[in-house]
Protein backbone atom coordinates (compact mmCIF):
# COMPACT_ATOMS: atom_id res chain seq x y z
CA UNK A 1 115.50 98.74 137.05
CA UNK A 2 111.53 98.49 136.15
CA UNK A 3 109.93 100.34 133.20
CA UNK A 4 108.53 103.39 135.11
CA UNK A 5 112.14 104.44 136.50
CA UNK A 6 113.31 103.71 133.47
CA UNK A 7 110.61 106.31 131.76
CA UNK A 8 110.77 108.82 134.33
CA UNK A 9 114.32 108.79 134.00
CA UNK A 10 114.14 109.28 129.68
CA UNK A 11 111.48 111.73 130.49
CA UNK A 12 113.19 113.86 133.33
CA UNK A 13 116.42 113.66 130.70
CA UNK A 14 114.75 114.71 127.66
CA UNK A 15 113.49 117.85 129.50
CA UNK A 16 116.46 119.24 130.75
CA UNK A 17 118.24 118.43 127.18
CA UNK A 18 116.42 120.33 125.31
CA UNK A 19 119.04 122.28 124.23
CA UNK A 20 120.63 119.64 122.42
CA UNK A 21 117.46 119.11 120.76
CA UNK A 22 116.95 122.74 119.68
CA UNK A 23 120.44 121.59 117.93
CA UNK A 24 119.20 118.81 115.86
CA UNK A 25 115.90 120.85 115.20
CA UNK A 26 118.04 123.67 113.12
CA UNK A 27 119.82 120.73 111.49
CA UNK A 28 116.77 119.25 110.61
CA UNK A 29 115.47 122.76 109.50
CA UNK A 30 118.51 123.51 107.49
CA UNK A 31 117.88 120.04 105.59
CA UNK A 32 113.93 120.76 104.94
CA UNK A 33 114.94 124.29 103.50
CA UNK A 34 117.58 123.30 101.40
CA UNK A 35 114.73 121.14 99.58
CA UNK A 36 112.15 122.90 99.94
CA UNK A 37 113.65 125.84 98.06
CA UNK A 38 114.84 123.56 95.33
CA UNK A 39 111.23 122.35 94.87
CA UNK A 40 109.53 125.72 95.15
CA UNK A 41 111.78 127.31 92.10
CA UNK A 42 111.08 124.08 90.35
CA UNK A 43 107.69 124.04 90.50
CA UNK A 44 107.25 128.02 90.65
CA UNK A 45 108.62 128.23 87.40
CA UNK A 46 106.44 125.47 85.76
CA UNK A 47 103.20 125.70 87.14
CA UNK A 48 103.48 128.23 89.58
CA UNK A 49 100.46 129.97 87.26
CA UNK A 50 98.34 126.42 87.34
CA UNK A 51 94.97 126.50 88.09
CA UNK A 52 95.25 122.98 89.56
CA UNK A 53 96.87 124.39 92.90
CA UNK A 54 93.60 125.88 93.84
CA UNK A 55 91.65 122.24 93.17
CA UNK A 56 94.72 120.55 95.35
CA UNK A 57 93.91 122.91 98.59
CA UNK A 58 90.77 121.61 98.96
CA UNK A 59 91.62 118.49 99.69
CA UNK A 60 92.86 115.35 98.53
CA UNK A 61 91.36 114.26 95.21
CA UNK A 62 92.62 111.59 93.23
CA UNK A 63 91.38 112.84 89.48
CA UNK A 64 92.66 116.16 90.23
CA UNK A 65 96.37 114.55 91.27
CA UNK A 66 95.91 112.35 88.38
CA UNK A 67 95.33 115.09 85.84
CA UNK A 68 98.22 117.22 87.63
CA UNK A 69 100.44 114.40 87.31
CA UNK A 70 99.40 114.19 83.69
CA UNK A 71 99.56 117.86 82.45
CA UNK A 72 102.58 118.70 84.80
CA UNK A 73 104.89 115.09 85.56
CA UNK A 74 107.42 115.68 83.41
CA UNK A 75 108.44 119.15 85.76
CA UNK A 76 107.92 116.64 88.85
CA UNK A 77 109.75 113.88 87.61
CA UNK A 78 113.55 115.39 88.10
CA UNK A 79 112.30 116.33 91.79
CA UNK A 80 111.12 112.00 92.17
CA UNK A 81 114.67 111.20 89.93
CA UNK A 82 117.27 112.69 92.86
CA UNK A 83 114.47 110.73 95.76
CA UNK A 84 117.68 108.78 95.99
CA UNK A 85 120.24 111.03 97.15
CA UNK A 86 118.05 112.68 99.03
CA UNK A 87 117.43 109.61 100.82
CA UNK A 88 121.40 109.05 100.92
CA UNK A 89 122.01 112.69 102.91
CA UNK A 90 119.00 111.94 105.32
CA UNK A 91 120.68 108.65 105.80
CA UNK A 92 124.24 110.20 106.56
CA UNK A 93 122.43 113.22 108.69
CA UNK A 94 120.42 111.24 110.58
CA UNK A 95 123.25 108.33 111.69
CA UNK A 96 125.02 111.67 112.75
CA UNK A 97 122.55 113.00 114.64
CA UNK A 98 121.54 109.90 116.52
CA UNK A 99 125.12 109.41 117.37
CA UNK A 100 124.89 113.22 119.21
CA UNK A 101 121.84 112.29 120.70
CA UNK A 102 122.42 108.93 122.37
CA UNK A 103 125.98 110.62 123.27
CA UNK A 104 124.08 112.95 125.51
CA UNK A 105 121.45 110.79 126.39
CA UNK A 106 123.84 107.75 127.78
CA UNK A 107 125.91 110.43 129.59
CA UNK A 108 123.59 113.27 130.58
CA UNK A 109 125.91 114.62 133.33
CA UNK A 110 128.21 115.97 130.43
CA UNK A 111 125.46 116.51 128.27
CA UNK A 112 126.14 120.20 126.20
CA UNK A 113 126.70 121.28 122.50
CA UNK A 114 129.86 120.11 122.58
CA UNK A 115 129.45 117.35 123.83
CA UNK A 116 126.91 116.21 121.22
CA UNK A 117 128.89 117.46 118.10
CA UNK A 118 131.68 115.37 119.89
CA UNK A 119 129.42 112.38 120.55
CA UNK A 120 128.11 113.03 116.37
CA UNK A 121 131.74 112.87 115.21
CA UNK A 122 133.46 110.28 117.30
CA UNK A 123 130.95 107.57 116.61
CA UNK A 124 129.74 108.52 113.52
CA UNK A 125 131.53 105.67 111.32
CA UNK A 126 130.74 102.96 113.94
CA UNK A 127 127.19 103.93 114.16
CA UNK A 128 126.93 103.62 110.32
CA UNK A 129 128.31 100.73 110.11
CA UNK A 130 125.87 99.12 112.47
CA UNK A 131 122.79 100.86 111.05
CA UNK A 132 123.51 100.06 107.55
CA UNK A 133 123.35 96.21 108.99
CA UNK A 134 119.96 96.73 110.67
CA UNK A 135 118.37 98.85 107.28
CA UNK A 136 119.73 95.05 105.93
CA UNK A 137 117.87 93.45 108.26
CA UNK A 138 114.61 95.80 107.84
CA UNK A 139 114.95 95.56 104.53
CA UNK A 140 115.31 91.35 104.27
CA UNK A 141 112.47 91.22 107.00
CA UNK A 142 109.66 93.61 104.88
CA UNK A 143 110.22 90.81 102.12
CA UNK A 144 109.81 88.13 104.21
CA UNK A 145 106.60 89.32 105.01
CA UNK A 146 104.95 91.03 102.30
CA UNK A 147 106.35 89.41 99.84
CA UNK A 148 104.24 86.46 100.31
CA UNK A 149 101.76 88.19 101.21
CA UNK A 150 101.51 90.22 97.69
CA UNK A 151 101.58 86.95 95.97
CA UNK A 152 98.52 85.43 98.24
CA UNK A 153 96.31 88.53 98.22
CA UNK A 154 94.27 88.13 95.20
CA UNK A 155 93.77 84.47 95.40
CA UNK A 156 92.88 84.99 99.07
CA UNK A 157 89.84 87.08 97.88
CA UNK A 158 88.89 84.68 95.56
CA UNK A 159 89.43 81.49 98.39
CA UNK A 160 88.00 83.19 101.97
CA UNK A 161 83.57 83.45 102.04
CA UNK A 162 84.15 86.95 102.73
CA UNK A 163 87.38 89.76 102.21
CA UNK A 164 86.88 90.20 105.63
CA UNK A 165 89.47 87.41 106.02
CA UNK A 166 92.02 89.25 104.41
CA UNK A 167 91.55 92.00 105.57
CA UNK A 168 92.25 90.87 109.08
CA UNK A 169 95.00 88.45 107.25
CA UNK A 170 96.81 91.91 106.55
CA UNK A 171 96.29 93.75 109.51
CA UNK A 172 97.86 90.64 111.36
CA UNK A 173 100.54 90.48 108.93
CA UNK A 174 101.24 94.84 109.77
CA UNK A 175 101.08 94.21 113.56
CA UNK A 176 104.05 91.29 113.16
CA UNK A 177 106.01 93.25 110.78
CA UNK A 178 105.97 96.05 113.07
CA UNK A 179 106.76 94.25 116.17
CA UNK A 180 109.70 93.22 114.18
CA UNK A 181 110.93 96.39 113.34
CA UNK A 182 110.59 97.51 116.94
CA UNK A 183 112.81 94.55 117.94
CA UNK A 184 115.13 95.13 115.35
CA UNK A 185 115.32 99.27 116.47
CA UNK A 186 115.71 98.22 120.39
CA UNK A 187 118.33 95.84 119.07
CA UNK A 188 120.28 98.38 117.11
CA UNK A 189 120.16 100.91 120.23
CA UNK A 190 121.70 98.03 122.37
CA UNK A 191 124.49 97.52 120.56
CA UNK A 192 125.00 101.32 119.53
CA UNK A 193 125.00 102.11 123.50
CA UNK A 194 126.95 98.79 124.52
CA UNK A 195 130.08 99.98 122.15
CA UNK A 196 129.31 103.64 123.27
CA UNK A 197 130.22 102.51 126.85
CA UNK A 198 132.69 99.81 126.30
CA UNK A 199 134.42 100.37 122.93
CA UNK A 200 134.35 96.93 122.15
CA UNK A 201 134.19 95.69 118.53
CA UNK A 202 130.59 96.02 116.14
CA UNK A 203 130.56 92.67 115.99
CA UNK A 204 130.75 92.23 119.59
CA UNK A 205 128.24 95.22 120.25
CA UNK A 206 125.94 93.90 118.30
CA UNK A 207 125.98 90.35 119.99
CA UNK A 208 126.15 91.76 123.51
CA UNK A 209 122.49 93.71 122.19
CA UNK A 210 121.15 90.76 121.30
CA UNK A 211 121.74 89.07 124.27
CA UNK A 212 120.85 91.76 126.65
CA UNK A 213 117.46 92.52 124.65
CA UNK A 214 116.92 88.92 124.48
CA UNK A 215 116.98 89.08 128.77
CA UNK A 216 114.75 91.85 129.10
CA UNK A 217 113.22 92.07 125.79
CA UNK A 218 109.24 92.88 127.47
CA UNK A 219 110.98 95.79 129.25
CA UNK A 220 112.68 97.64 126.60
CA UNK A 221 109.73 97.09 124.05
CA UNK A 222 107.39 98.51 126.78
CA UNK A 223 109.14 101.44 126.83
CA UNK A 224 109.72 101.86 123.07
CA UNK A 225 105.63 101.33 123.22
CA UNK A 226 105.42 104.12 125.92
CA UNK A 227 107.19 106.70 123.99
CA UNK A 228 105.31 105.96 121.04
CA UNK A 229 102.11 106.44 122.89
CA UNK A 230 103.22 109.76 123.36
CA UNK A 231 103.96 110.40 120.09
CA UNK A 232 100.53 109.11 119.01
CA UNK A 233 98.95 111.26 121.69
CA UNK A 234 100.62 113.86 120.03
CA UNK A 235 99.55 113.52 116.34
CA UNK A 236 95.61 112.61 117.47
CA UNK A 237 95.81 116.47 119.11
CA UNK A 238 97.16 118.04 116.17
CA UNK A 239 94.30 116.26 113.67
CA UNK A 240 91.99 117.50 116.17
CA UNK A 241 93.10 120.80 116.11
CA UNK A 242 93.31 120.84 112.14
CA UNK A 243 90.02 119.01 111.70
CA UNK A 244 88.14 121.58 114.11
CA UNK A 245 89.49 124.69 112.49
CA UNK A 246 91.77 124.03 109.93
CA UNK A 247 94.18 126.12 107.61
CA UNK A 248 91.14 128.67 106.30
CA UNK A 249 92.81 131.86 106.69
CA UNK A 250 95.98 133.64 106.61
CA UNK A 251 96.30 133.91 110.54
CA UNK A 252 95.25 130.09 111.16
CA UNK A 253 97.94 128.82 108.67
CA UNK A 254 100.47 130.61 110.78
CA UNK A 255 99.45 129.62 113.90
CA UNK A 256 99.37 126.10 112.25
CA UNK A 257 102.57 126.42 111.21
CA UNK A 258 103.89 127.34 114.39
CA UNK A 259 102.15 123.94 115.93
CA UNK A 260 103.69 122.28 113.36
CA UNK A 261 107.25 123.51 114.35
CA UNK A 262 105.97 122.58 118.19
CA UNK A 263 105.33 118.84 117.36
CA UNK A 264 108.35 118.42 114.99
CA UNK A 265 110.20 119.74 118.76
CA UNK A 266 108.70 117.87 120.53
CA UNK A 267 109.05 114.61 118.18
CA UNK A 268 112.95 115.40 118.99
CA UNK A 269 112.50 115.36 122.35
CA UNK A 270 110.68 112.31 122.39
CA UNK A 271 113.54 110.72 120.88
CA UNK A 272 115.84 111.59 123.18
CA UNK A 273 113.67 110.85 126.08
CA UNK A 274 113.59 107.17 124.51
CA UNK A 275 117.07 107.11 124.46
CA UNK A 276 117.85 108.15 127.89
CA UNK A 277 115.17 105.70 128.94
CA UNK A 278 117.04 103.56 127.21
CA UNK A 279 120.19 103.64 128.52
CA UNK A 280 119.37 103.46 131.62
CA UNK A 281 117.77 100.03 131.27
CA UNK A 282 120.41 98.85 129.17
CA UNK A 283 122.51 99.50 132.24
CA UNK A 284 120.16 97.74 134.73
CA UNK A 285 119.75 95.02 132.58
CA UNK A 286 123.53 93.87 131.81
């Protein structure tokens, strides 16, 4: 199985599922409402009169978010105080969600809504349990290389002829660190679809991902790259779009909301394409 069969296939899948992804939009929808309502009363009731708002629409402005943070933090600071729940419920949402998705996307001939909030449910434990070990792993790997890093930096401007150097020090140190994490993400989706298919112990999942990503590791972080390429595609049209008109007017932020909506679609989508493309290479590469 090469890479383009392998994206045609993610590609051809995503498409016809997009049903399933309508699903996890409205989820996702539900989520962003619930919060944003809580922070619009919050912040309607404090400073909903502020003169500041204006200033912030122009732009970004860092004396004017200063100053806003100044006259107005302590009705923002309640909203930054529960960051860690709400980071606990996307957590739980989104291992539940994935768990629909690569349900579908490992067995697209029984793909439906059913089958997704069946898929969502049945593995929803397992699937926590294994991406709680790889946020461990992200988590152990953005010390090893920052950390260092943090601790160089200013001595490093004082050592190199010209901050050039650590500049490009940095930018090497971002392009490692995220070729790790996309290791670290094709690894987890191994093992999630290796005990999706054979049931077999985490512990066993997770070495049979490591050994099949270890086989074929160019081929599955080709076409992780490939589906982010879309994705980038993606967010240089909308910046386009938003530099060459903008929200200036009533009519334009709708329709900019409405693109909005599009892309946050089509993100899903993109995801699932991924992990139909995916699966299917996982398979040919056993």
């Amino acid at each position: 199985m090469n890479l383009r069969d392998a994206f045609l296939h993610g590609f051809r899948v995503g498409i016809r599922q997009w049903r399933i992804a309508a699903i996890v939009y409205f989820i996702q929808l539900c989520l962003a409402l619930t919060l944003g309502m809580q922070v619009y009363e919050v912040l309607h009731a404090s400073i909903g009169n502020s003169l500041e708002i204006s200033k912030l629409l122009k732009g970004y402005d860092h004396t004017v978010i200063t100053d806003f943070l100044k006259i107005h933090g302590a009705s923002i600071t309640p909203l930054i105080g529960q960051l860690r729940w709400l980071l606990l419920v996307w957590l739980i949402f989104s291992v539940f969600i994935d768990g629909g998705l690569l349900y579908c996307a490992a067995l697209p001939g029984q793909a439906s809504g059913r089958s997704f909030w069946q898929g969502a449910a049945t593995y929803f434990f397992s699937f926590l349990k294994i991406g709680l070990f790889f946020l461990a792993l992200a988590l152990v790997w953005t010390v090893v290389i920052w950390l260092p890093a943090a601790m160089f930096l200013e001595p490093s401007l004082e050592f190199f002829p010209s901050e050039k150097y650590t500049v490009w020090s940095v930018l090497l140190l971002l392009a490692v660190w995220l070729t790790g994490l996309a290791a670290l993400l094709v690894w987890s989706l191994l093992s999630r679809l290796h005990y999706l298919h054979d049931s077999s112990s985490i512990i066993g999942s997770l070495k049979n991902g490591a050994q099949v990503f270890q086989k074929n590791k160019i081929r599955f972080l080709g076409l992780l790259a490939a589906f982010a390429g879309i994705q980038m595609v993606l967010v240089v049209i909308y910046l386009w779009l938003e530099a060459y008109s903008g929200m200036t007017s009533p009519v334009l932020i709708l329709v900019f909301f409405v693109v909005q909506q599009a892309f946050v679609f089509a993100r899903i989508q993109i995801r699932q394409m991924m992990y139909a493309g995916m699966s299917l290479a996982y398979r040919g590469g056993e």
